[in-house]
N, C-alpha and C. Protein backbone atom coordinates (compact mmCIF):
# COMPACT_ATOMS: atom_id res chain seq x y z
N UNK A 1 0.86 -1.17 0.00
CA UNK A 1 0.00 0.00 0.00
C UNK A 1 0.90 1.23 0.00
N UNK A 2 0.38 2.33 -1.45
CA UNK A 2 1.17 3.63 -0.81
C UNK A 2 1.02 4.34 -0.07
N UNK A 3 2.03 5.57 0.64
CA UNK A 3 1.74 6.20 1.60
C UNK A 3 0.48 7.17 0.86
N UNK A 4 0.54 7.26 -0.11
CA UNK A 4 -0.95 8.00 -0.53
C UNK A 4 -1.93 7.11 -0.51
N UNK A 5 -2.16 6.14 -0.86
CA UNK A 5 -3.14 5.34 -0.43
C UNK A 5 -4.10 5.58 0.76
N UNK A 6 -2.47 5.33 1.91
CA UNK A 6 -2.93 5.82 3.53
C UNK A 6 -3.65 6.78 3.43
N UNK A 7 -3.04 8.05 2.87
CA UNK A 7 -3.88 9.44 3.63
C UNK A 7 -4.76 9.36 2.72
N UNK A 8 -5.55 9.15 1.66
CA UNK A 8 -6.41 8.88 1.44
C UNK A 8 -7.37 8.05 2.29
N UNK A 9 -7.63 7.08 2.63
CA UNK A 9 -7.95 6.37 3.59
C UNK A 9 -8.11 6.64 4.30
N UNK A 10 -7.22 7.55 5.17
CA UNK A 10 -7.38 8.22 6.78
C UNK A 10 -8.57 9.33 6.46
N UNK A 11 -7.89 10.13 5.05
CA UNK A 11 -9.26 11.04 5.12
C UNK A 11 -10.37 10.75 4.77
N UNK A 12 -10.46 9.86 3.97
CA UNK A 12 -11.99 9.44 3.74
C UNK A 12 -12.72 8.80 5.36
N UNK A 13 -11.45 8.12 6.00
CA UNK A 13 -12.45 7.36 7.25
C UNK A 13 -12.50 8.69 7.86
N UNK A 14 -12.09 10.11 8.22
CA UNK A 14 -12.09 11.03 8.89
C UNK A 14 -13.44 12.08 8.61
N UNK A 15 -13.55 11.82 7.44
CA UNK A 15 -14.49 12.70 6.83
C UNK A 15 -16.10 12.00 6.87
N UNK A 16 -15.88 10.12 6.74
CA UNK A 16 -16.87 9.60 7.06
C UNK A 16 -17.28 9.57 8.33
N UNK A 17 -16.39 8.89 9.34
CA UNK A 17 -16.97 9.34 10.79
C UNK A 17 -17.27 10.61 11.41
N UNK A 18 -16.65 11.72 11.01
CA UNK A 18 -16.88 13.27 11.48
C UNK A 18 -18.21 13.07 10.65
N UNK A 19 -18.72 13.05 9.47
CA UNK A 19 -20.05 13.48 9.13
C UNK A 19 -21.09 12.86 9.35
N UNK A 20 -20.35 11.72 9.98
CA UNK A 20 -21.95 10.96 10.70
C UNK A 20 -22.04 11.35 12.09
N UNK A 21 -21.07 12.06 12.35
CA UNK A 21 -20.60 12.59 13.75
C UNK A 21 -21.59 13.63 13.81
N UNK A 22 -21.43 14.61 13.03
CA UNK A 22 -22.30 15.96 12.12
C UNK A 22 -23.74 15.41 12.62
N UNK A 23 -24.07 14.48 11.69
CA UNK A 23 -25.51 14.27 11.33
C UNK A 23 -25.97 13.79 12.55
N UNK A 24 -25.75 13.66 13.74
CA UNK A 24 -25.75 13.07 14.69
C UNK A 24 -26.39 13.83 15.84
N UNK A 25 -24.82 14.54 15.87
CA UNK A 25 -25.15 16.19 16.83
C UNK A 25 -26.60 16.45 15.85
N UNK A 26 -26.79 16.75 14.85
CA UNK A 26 -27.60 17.71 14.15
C UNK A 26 -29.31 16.89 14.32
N UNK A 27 -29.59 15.54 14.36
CA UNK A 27 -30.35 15.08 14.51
C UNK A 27 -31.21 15.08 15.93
N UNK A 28 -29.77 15.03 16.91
CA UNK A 28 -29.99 15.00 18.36
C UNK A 28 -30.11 16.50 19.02
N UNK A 29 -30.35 17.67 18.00
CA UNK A 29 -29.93 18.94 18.41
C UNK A 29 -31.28 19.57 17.64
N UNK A 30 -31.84 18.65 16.97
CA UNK A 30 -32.92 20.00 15.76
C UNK A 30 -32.35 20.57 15.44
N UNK A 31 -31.13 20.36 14.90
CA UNK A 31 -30.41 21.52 13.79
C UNK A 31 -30.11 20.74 12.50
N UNK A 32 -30.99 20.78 11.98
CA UNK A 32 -31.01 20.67 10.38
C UNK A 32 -29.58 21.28 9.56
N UNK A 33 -29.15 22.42 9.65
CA UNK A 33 -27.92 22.70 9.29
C UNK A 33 -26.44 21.76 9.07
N UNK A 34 -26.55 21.35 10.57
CA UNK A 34 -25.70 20.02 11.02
C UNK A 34 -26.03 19.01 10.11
N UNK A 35 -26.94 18.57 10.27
CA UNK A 35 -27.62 17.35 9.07
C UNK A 35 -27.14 17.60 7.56
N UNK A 36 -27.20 19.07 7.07
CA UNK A 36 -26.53 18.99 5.64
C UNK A 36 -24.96 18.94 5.60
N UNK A 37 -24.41 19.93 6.24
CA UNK A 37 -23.09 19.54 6.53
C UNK A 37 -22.47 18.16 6.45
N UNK A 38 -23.21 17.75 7.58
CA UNK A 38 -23.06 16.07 7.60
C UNK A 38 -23.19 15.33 6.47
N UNK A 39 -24.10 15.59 5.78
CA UNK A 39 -24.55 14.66 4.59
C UNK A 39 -23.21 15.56 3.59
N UNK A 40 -22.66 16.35 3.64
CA UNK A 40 -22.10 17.28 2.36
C UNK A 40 -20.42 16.35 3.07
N UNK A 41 -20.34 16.31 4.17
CA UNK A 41 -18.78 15.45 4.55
C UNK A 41 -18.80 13.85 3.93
N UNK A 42 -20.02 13.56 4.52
CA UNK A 42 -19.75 11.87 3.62
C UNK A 42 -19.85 12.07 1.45
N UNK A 43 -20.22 13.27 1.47
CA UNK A 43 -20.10 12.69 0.13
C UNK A 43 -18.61 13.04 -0.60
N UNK A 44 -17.93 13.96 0.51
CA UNK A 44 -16.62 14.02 0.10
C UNK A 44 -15.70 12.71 0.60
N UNK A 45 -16.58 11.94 1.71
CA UNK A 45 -15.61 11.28 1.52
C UNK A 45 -15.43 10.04 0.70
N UNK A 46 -16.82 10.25 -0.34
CA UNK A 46 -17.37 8.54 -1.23
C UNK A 46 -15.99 9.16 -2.25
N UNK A 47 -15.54 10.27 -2.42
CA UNK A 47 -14.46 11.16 -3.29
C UNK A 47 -13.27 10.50 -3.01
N UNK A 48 -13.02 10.97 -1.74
CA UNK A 48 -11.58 10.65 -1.23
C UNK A 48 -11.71 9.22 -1.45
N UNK A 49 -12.24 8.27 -0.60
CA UNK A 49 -12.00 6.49 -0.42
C UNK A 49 -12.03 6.22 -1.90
N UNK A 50 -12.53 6.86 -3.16
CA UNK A 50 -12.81 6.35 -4.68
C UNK A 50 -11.27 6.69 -5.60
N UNK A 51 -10.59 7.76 -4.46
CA UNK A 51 -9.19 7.80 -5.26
C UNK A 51 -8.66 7.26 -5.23
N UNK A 52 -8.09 6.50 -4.26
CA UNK A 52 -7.49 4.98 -4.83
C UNK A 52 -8.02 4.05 -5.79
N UNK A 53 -7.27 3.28 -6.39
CA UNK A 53 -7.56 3.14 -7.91
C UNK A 53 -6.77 1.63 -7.46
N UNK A 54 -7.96 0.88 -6.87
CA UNK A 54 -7.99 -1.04 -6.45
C UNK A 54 -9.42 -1.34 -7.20
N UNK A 55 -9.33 -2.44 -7.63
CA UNK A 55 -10.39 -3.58 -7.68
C UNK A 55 -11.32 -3.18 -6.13
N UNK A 56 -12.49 -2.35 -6.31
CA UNK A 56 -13.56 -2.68 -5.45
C UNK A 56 -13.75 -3.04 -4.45
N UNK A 57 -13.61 -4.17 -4.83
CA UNK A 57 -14.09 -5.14 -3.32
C UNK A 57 -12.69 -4.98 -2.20
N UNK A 58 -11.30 -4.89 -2.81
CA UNK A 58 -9.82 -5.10 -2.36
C UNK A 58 -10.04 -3.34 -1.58
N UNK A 59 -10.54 -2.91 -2.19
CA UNK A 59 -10.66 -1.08 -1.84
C UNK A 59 -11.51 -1.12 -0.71
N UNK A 60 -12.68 -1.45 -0.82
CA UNK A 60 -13.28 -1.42 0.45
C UNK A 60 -13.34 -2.15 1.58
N UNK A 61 -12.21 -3.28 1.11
CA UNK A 61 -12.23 -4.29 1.84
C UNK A 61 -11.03 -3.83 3.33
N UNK A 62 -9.82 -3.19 2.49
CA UNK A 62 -8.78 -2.90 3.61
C UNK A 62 -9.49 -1.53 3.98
N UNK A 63 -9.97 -0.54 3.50
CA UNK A 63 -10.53 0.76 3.94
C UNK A 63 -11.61 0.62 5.12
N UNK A 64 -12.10 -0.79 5.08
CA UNK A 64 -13.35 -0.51 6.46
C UNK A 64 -12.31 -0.98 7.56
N UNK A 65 -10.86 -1.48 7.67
CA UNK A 65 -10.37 -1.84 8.57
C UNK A 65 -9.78 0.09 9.06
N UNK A 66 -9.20 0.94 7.90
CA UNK A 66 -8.67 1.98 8.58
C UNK A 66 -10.10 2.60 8.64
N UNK A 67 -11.47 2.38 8.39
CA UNK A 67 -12.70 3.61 8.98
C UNK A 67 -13.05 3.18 10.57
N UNK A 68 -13.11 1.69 10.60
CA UNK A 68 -13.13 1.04 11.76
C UNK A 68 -12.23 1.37 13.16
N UNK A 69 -11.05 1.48 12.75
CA UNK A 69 -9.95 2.35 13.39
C UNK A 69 -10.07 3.55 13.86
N UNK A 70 -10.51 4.40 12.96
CA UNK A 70 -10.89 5.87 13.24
C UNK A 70 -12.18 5.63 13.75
N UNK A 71 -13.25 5.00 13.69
CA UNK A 71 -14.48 4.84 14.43
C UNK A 71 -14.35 4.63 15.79
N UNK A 72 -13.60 3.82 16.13
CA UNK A 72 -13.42 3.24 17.49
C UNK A 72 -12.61 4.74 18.51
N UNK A 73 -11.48 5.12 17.30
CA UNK A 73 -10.79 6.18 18.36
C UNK A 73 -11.75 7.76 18.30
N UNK A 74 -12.50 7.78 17.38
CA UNK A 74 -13.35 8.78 17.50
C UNK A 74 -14.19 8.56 18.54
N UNK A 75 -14.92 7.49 19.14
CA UNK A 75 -15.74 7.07 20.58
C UNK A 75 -14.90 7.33 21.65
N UNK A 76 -13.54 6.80 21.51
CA UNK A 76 -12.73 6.98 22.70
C UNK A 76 -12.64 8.30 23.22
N UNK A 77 -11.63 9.08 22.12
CA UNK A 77 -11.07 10.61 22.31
C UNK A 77 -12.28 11.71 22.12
N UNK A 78 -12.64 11.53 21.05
CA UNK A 78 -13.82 13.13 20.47
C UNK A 78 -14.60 12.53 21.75
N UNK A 79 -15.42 11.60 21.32
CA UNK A 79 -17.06 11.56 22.28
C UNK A 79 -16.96 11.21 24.08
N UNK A 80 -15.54 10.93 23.93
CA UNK A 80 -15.04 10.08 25.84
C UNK A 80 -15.48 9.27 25.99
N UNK A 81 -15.60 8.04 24.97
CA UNK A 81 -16.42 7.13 25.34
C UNK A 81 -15.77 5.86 26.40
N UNK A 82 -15.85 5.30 26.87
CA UNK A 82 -14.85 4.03 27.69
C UNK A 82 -15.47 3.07 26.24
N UNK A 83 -14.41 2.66 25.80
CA UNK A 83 -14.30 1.15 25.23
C UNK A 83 -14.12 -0.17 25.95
N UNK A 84 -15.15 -0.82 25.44
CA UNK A 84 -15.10 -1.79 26.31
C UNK A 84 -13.95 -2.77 25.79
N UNK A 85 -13.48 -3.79 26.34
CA UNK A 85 -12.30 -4.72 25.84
C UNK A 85 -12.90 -5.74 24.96
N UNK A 86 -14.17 -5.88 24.17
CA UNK A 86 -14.48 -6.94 23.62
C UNK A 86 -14.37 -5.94 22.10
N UNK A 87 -14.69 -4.57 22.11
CA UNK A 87 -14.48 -3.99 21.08
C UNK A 87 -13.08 -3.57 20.70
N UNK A 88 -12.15 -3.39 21.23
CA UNK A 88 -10.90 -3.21 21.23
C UNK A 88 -10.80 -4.60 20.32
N UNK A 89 -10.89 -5.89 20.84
CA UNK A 89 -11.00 -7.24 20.23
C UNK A 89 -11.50 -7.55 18.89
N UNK A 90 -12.30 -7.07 18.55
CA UNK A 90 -12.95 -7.28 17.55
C UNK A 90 -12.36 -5.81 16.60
N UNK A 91 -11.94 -5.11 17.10
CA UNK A 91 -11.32 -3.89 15.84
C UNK A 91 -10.20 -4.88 15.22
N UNK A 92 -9.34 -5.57 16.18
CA UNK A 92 -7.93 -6.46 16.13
C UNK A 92 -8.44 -7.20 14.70
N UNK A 93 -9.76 -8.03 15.18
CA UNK A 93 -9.83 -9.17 14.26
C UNK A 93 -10.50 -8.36 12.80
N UNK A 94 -11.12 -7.17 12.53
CA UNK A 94 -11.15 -6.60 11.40
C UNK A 94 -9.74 -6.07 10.88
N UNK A 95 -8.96 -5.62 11.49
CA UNK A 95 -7.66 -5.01 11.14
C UNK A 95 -7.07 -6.29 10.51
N UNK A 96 -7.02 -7.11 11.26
CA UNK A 96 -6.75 -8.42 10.51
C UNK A 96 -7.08 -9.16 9.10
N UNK A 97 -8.48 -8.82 8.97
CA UNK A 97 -9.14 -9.21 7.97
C UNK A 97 -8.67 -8.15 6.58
N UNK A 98 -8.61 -6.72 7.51
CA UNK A 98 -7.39 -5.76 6.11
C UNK A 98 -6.15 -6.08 5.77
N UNK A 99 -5.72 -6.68 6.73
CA UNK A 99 -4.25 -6.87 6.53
C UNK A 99 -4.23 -8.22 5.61
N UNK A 100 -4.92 -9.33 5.52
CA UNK A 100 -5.17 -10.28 4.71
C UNK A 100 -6.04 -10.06 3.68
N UNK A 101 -6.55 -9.32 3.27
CA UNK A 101 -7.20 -8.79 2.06
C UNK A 101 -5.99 -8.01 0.92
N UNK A 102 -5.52 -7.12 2.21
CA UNK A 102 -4.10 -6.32 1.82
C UNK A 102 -2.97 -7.38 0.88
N UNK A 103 -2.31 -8.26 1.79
CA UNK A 103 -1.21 -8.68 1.65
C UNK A 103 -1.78 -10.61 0.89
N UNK A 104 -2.99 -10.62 1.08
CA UNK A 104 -3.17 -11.90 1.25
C UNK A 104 -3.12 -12.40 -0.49
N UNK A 105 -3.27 -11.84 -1.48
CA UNK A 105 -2.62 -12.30 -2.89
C UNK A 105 -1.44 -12.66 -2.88
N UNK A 106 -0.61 -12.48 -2.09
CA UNK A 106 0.79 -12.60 -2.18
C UNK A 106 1.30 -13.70 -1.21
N UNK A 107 0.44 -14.27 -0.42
CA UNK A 107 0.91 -15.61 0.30
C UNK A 107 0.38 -16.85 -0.44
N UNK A 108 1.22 -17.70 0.24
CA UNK A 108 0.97 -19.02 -0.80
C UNK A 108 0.12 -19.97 0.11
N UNK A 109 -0.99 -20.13 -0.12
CA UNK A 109 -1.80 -21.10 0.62
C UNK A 109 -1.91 -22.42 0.65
């Protein structure tokens, strides 16, 4: 994977969780404003995650492991959430599932 790849990736998962983040506050607030915003961040980020230039399924396949990533630390840090240790667990075993989607053409089974 290139390092552009990454920041692609990071920003699309950044831009997807902040705008559901958006739509969130905005739903839970009666502020409609929030709600377009929100909806106007995820569609930049269907932009960003579409610039990488993989086979589809290989694209969205390692990308829900880095949105998953940023999902989990967005609960932690932005919202204060306590993570519980079974989700910490289960981010492991999706990260996993990127990393073998990632690398996994290239091992010999």
């Amino acid at each position: 994977m290139t390092v552009l790849a990454w920041l692609f990736f990071v920003a699309a998962a950044a831009l997807e969780v902040g705008g559901d983040a958006v739509i969130r506050k905005g739903l839970w607030g009666n502020e409609l404003t929030l709600v377009g915003v929100g909806a106007v961040m995820l569609s930049f980020y269907g932009i960003a995650v579409n610039m990488v230039r993989w086979d589809f399924s290989k694209l969205l396949g390692v990308y829900v492991a880095v949105f998953a990533t940023v999902a989990v630390l967005y609960g932690r840090f932005i919202f204060k959430e306590n993570i519980h240790p079974s989700t910490w667990l289960g981010l492991a075993v999706i990260i996993l599932g990127g990393l073998i989607i990632q690398f996994g053409p290239g091992l010999k089974l």
